[in-house]
PDB file of N, CA and C in Angstrom:
ATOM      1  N   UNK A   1     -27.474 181.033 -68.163  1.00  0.00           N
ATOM      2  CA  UNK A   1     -27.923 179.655 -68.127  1.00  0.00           C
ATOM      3  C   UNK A   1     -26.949 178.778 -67.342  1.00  0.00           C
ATOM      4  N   UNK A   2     -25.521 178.955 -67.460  1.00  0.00           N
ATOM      5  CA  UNK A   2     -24.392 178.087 -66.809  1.00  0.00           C
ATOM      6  C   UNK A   2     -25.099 178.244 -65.703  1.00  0.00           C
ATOM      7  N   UNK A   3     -24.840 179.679 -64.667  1.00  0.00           N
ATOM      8  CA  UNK A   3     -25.495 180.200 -63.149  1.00  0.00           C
ATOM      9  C   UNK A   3     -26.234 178.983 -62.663  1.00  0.00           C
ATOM     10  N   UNK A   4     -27.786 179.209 -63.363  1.00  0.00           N
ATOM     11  CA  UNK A   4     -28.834 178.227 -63.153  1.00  0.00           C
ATOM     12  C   UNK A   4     -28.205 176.595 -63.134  1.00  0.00           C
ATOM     13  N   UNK A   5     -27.562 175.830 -63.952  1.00  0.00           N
ATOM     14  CA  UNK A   5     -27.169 175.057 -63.621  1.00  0.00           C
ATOM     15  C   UNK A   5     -26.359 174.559 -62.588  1.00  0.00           C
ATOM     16  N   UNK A   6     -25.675 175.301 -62.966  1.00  0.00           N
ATOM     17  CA  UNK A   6     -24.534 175.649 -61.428  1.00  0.00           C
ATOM     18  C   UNK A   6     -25.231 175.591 -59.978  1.00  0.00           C
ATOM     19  N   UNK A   7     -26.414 176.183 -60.161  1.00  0.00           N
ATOM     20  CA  UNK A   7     -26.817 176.263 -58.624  1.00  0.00           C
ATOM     21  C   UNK A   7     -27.843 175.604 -58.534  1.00  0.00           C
ATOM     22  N   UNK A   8     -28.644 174.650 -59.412  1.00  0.00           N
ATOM     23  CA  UNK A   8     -29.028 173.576 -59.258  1.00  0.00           C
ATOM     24  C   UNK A   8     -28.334 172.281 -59.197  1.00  0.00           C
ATOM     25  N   UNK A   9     -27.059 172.200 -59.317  1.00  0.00           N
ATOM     26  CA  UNK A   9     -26.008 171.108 -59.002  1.00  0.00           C
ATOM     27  C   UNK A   9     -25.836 170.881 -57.402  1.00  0.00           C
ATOM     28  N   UNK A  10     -25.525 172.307 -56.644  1.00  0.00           N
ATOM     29  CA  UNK A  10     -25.293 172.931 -55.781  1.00  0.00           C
ATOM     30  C   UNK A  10     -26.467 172.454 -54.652  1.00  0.00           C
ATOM     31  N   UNK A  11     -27.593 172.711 -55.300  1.00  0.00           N
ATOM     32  CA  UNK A  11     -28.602 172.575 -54.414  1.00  0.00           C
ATOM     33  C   UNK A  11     -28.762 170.857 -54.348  1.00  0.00           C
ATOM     34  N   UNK A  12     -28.699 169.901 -55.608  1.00  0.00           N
ATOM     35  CA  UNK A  12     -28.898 168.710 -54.912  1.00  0.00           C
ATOM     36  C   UNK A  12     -27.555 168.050 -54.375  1.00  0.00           C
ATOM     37  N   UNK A  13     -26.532 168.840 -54.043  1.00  0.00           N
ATOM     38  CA  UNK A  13     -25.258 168.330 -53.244  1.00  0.00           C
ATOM     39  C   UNK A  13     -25.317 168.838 -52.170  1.00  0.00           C
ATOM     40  N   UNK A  14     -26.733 169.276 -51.020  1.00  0.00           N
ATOM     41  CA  UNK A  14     -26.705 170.269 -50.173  1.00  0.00           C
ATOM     42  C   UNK A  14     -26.788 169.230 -48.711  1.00  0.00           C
ATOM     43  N   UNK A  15     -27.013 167.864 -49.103  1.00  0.00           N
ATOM     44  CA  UNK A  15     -26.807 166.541 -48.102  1.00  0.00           C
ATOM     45  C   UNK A  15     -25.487 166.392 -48.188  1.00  0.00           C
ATOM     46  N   UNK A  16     -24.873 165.916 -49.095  1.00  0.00           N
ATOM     47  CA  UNK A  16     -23.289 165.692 -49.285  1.00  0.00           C
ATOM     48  C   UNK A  16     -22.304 166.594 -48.199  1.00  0.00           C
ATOM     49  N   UNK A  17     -22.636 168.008 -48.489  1.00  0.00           N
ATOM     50  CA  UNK A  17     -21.617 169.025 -48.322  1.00  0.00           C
ATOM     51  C   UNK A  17     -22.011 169.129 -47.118  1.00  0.00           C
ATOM     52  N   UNK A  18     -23.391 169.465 -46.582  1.00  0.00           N
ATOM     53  CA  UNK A  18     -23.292 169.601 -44.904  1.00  0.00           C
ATOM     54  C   UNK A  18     -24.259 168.611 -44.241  1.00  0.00           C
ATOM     55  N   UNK A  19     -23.935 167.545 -44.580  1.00  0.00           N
ATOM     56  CA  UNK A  19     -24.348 166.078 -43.643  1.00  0.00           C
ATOM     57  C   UNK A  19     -24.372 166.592 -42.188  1.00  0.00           C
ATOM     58  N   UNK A  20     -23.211 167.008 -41.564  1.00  0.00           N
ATOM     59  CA  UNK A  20     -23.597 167.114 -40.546  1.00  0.00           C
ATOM     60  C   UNK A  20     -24.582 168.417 -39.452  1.00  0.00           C
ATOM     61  N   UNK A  21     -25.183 169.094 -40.440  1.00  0.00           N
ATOM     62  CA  UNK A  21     -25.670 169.827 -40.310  1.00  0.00           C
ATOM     63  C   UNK A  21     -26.290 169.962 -40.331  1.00  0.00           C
ATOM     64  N   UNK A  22     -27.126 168.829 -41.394  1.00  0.00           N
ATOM     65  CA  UNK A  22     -28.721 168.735 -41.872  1.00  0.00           C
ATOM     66  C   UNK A  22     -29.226 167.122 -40.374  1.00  0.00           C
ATOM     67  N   UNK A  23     -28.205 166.768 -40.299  1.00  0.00           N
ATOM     68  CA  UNK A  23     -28.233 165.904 -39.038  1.00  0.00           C
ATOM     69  C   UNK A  23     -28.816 166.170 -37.616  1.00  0.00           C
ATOM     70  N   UNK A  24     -27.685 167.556 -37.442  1.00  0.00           N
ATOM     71  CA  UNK A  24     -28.320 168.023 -36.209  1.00  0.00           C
ATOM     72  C   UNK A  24     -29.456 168.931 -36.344  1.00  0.00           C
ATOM     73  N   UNK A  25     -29.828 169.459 -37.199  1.00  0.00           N
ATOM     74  CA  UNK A  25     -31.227 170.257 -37.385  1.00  0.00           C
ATOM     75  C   UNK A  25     -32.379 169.390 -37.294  1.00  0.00           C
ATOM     76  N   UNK A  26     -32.144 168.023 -38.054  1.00  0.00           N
ATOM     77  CA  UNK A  26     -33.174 166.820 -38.015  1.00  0.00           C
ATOM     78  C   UNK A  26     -33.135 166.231 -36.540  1.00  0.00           C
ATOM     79  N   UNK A  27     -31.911 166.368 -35.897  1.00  0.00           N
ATOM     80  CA  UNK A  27     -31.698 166.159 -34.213  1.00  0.00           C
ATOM     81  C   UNK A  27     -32.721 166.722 -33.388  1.00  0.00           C
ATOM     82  N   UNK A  28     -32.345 168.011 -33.678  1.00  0.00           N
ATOM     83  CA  UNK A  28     -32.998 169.064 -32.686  1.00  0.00           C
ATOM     84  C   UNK A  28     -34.453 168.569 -33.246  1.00  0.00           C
ATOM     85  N   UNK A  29     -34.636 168.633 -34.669  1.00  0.00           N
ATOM     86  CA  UNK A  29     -36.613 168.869 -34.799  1.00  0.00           C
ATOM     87  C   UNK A  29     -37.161 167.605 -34.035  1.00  0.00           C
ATOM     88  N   UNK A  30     -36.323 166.030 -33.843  1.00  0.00           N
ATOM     89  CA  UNK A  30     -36.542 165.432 -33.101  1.00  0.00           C
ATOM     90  C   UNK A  30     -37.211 164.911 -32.211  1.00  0.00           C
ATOM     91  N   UNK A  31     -36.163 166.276 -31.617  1.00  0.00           N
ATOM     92  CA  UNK A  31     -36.150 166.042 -29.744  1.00  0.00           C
ATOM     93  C   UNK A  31     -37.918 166.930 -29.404  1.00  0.00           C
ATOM     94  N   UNK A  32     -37.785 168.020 -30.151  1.00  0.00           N
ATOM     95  CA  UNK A  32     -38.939 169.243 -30.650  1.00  0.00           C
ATOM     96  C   UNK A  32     -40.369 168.320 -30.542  1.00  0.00           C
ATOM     97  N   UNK A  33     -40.451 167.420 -31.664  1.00  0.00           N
ATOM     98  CA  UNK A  33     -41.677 167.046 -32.039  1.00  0.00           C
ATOM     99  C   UNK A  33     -41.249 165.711 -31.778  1.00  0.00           C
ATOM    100  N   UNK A  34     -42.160 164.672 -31.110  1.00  0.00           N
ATOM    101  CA  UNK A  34     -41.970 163.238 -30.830  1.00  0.00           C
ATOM    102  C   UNK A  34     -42.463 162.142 -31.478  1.00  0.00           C
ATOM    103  N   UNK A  35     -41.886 162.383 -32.853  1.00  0.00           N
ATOM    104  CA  UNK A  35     -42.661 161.699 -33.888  1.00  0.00           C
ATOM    105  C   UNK A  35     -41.267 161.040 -34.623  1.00  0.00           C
ATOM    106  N   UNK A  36     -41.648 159.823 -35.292  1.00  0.00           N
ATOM    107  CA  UNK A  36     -40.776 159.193 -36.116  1.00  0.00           C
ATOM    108  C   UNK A  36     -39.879 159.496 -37.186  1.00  0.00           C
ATOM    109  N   UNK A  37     -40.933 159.746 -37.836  1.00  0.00           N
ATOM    110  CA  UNK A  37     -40.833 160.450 -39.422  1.00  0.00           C
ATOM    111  C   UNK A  37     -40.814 162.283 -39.385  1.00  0.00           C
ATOM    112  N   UNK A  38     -39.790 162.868 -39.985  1.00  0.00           N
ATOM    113  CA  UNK A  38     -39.846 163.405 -40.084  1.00  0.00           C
ATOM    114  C   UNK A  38     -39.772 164.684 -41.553  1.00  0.00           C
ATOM    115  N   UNK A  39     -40.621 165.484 -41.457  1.00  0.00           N
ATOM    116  CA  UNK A  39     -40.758 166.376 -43.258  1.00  0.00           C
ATOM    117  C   UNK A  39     -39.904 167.021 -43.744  1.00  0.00           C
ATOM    118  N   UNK A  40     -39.618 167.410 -44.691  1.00  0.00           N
ATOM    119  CA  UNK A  40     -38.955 168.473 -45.383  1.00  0.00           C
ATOM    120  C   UNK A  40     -39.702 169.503 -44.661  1.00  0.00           C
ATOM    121  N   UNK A  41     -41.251 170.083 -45.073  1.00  0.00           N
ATOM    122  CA  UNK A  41     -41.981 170.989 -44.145  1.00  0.00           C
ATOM    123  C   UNK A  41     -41.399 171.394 -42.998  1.00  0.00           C
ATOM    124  N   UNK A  42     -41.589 169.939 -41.819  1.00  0.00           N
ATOM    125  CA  UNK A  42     -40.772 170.698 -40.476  1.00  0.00           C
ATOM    126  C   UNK A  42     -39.922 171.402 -40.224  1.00  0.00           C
ATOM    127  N   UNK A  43     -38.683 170.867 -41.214  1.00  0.00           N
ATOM    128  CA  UNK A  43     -37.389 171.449 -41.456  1.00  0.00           C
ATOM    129  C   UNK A  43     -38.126 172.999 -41.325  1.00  0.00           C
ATOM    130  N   UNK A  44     -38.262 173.516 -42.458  1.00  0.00           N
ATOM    131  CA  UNK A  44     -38.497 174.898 -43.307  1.00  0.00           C
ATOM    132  C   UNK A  44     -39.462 175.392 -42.091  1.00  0.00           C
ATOM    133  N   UNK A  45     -40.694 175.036 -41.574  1.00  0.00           N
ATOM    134  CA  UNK A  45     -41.345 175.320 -40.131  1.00  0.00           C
ATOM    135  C   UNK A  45     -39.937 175.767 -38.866  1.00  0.00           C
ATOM    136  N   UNK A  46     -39.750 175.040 -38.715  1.00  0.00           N
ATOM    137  CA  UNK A  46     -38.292 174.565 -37.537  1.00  0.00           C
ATOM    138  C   UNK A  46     -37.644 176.072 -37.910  1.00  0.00           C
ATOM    139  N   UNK A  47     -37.086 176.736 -38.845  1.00  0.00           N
ATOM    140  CA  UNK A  47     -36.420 177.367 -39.289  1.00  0.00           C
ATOM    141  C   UNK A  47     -36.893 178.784 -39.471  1.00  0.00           C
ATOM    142  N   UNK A  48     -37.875 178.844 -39.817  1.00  0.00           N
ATOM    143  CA  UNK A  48     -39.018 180.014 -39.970  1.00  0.00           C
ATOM    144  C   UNK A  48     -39.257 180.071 -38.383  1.00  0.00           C
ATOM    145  N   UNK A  49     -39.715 179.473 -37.732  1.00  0.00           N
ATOM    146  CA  UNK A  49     -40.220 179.882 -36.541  1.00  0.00           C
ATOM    147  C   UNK A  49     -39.414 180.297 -35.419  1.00  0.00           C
ATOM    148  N   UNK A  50     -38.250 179.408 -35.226  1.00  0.00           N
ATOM    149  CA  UNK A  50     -37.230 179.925 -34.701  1.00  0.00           C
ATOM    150  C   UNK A  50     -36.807 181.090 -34.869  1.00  0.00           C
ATOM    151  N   UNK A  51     -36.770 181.934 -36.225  1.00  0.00           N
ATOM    152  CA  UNK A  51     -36.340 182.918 -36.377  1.00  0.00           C
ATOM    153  C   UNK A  51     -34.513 182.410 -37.055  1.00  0.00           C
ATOM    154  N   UNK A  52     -34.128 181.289 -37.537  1.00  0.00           N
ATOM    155  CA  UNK A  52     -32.976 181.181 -37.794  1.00  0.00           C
ATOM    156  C   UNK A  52     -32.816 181.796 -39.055  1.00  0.00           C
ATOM    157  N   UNK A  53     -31.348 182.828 -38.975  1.00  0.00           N
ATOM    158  CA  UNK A  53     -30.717 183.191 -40.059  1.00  0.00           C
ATOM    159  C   UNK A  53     -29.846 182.993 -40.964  1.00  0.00           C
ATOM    160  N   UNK A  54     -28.950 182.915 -42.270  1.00  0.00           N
ATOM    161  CA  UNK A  54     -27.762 182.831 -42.549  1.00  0.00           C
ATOM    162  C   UNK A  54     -27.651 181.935 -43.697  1.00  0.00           C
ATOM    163  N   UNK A  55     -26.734 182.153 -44.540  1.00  0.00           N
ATOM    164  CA  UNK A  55     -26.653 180.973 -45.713  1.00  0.00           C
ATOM    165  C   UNK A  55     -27.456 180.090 -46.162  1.00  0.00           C
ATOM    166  N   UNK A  56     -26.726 179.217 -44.938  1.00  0.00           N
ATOM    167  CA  UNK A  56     -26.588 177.808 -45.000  1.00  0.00           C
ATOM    168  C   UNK A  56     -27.996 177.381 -44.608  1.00  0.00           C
ATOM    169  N   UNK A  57     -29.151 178.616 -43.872  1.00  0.00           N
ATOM    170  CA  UNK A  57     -30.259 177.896 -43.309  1.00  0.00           C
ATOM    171  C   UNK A  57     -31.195 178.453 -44.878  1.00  0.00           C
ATOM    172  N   UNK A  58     -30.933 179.270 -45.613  1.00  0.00           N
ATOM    173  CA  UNK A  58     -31.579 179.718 -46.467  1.00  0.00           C
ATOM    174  C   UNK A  58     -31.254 178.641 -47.837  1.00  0.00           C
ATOM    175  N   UNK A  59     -30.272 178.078 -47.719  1.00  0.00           N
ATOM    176  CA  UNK A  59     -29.674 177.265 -48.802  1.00  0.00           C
ATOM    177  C   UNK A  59     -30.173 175.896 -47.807  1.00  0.00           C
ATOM    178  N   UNK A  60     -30.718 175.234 -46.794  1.00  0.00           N
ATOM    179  CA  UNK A  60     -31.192 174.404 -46.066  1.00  0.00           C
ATOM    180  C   UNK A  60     -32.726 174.495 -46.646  1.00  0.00           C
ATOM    181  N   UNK A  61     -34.042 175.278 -46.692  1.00  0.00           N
ATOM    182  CA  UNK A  61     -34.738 175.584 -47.486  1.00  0.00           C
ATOM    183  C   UNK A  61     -34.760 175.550 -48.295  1.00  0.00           C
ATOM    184  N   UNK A  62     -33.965 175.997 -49.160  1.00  0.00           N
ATOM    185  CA  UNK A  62     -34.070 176.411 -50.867  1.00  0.00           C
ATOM    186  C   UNK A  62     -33.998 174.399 -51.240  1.00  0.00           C
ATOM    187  N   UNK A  63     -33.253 173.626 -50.457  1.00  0.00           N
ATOM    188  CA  UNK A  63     -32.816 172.416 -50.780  1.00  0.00           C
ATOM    189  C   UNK A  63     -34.265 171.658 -50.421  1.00  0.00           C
ATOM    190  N   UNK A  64     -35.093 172.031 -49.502  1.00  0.00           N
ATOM    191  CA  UNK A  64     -36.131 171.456 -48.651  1.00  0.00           C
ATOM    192  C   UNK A  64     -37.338 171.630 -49.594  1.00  0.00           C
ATOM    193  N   UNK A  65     -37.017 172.936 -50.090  1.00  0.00           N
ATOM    194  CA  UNK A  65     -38.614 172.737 -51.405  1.00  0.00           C
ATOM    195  C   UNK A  65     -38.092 172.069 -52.528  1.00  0.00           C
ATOM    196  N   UNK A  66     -36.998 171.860 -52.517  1.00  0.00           N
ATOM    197  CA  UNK A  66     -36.573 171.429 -54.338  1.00  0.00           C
ATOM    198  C   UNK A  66     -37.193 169.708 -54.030  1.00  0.00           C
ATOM    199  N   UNK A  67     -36.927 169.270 -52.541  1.00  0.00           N
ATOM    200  CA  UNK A  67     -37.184 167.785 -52.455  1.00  0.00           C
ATOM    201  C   UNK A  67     -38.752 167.819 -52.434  1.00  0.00           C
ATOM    202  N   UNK A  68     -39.145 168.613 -52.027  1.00  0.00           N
ATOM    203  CA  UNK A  68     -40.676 168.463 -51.921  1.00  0.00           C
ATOM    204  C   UNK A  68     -41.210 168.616 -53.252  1.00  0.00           C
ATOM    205  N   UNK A  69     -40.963 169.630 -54.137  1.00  0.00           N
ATOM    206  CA  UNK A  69     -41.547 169.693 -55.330  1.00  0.00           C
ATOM    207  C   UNK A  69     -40.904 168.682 -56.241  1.00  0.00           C
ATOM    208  N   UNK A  70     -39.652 167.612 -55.935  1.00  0.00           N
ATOM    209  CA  UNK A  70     -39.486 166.498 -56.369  1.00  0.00           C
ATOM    210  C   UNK A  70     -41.071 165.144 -56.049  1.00  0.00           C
ATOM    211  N   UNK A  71     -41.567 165.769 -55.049  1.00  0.00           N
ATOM    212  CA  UNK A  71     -42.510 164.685 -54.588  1.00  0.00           C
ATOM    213  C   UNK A  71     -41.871 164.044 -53.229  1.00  0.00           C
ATOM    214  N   UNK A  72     -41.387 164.358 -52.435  1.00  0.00           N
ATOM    215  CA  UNK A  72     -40.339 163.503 -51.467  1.00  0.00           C
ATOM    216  C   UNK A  72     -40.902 164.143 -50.185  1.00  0.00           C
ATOM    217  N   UNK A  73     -41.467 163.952 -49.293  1.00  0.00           N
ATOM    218  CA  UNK A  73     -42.126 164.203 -48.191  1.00  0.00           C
ATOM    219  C   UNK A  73     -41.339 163.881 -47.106  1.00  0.00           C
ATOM    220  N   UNK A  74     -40.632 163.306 -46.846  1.00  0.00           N
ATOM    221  CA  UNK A  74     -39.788 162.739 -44.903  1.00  0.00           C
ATOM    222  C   UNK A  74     -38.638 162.807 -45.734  1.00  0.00           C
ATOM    223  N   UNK A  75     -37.729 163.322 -44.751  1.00  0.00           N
ATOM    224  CA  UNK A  75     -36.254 163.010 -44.746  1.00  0.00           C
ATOM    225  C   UNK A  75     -35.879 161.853 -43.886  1.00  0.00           C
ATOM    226  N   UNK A  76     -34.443 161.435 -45.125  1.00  0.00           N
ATOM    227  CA  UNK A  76     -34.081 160.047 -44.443  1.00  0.00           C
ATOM    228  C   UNK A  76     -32.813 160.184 -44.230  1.00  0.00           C
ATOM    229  N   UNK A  77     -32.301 161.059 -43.417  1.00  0.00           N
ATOM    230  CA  UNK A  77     -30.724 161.223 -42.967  1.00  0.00           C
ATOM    231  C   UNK A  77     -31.035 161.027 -41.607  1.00  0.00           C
TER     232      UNK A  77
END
């Protein structure tokens, strides 16, 4: 049970810890699609389609549905 908490702490500190990371991914989807607003969806699209691997893009997801199944549709970073 600690685990589970633990890594739901984890997951909503996943803006905090790599701001600048979730920045330039929201950069790039951007430049990608020429639209204002942009989704949690795209993100997780953006990421899947590319073919990107590794941690931080799987823990970038895991953070992207937790906001969506919060109800939270556009990111505002």
């Amino acid at each position: 049970m600690k685990d589970l908490i633990l890594a739901k702490k984890e997951i909503k500190r996943f803006p905090i810890k790599h701001l600048d990371f979730l920045k330039s991914v929201v950069k790039e989807l951007s430049n990608v699609k020429d639209i204002k607003e942009i989704r949690y969806s795209d993100i997780i699209n953006l990421i899947t389609r590319n073919n990107y691997s590794g941690k931080i893009y799987t823990k970038l997801m895991i953070w992207c549905n937790y906001k969506i199944r919060l109800g939270e549709s556009y990111v505002n970073y």
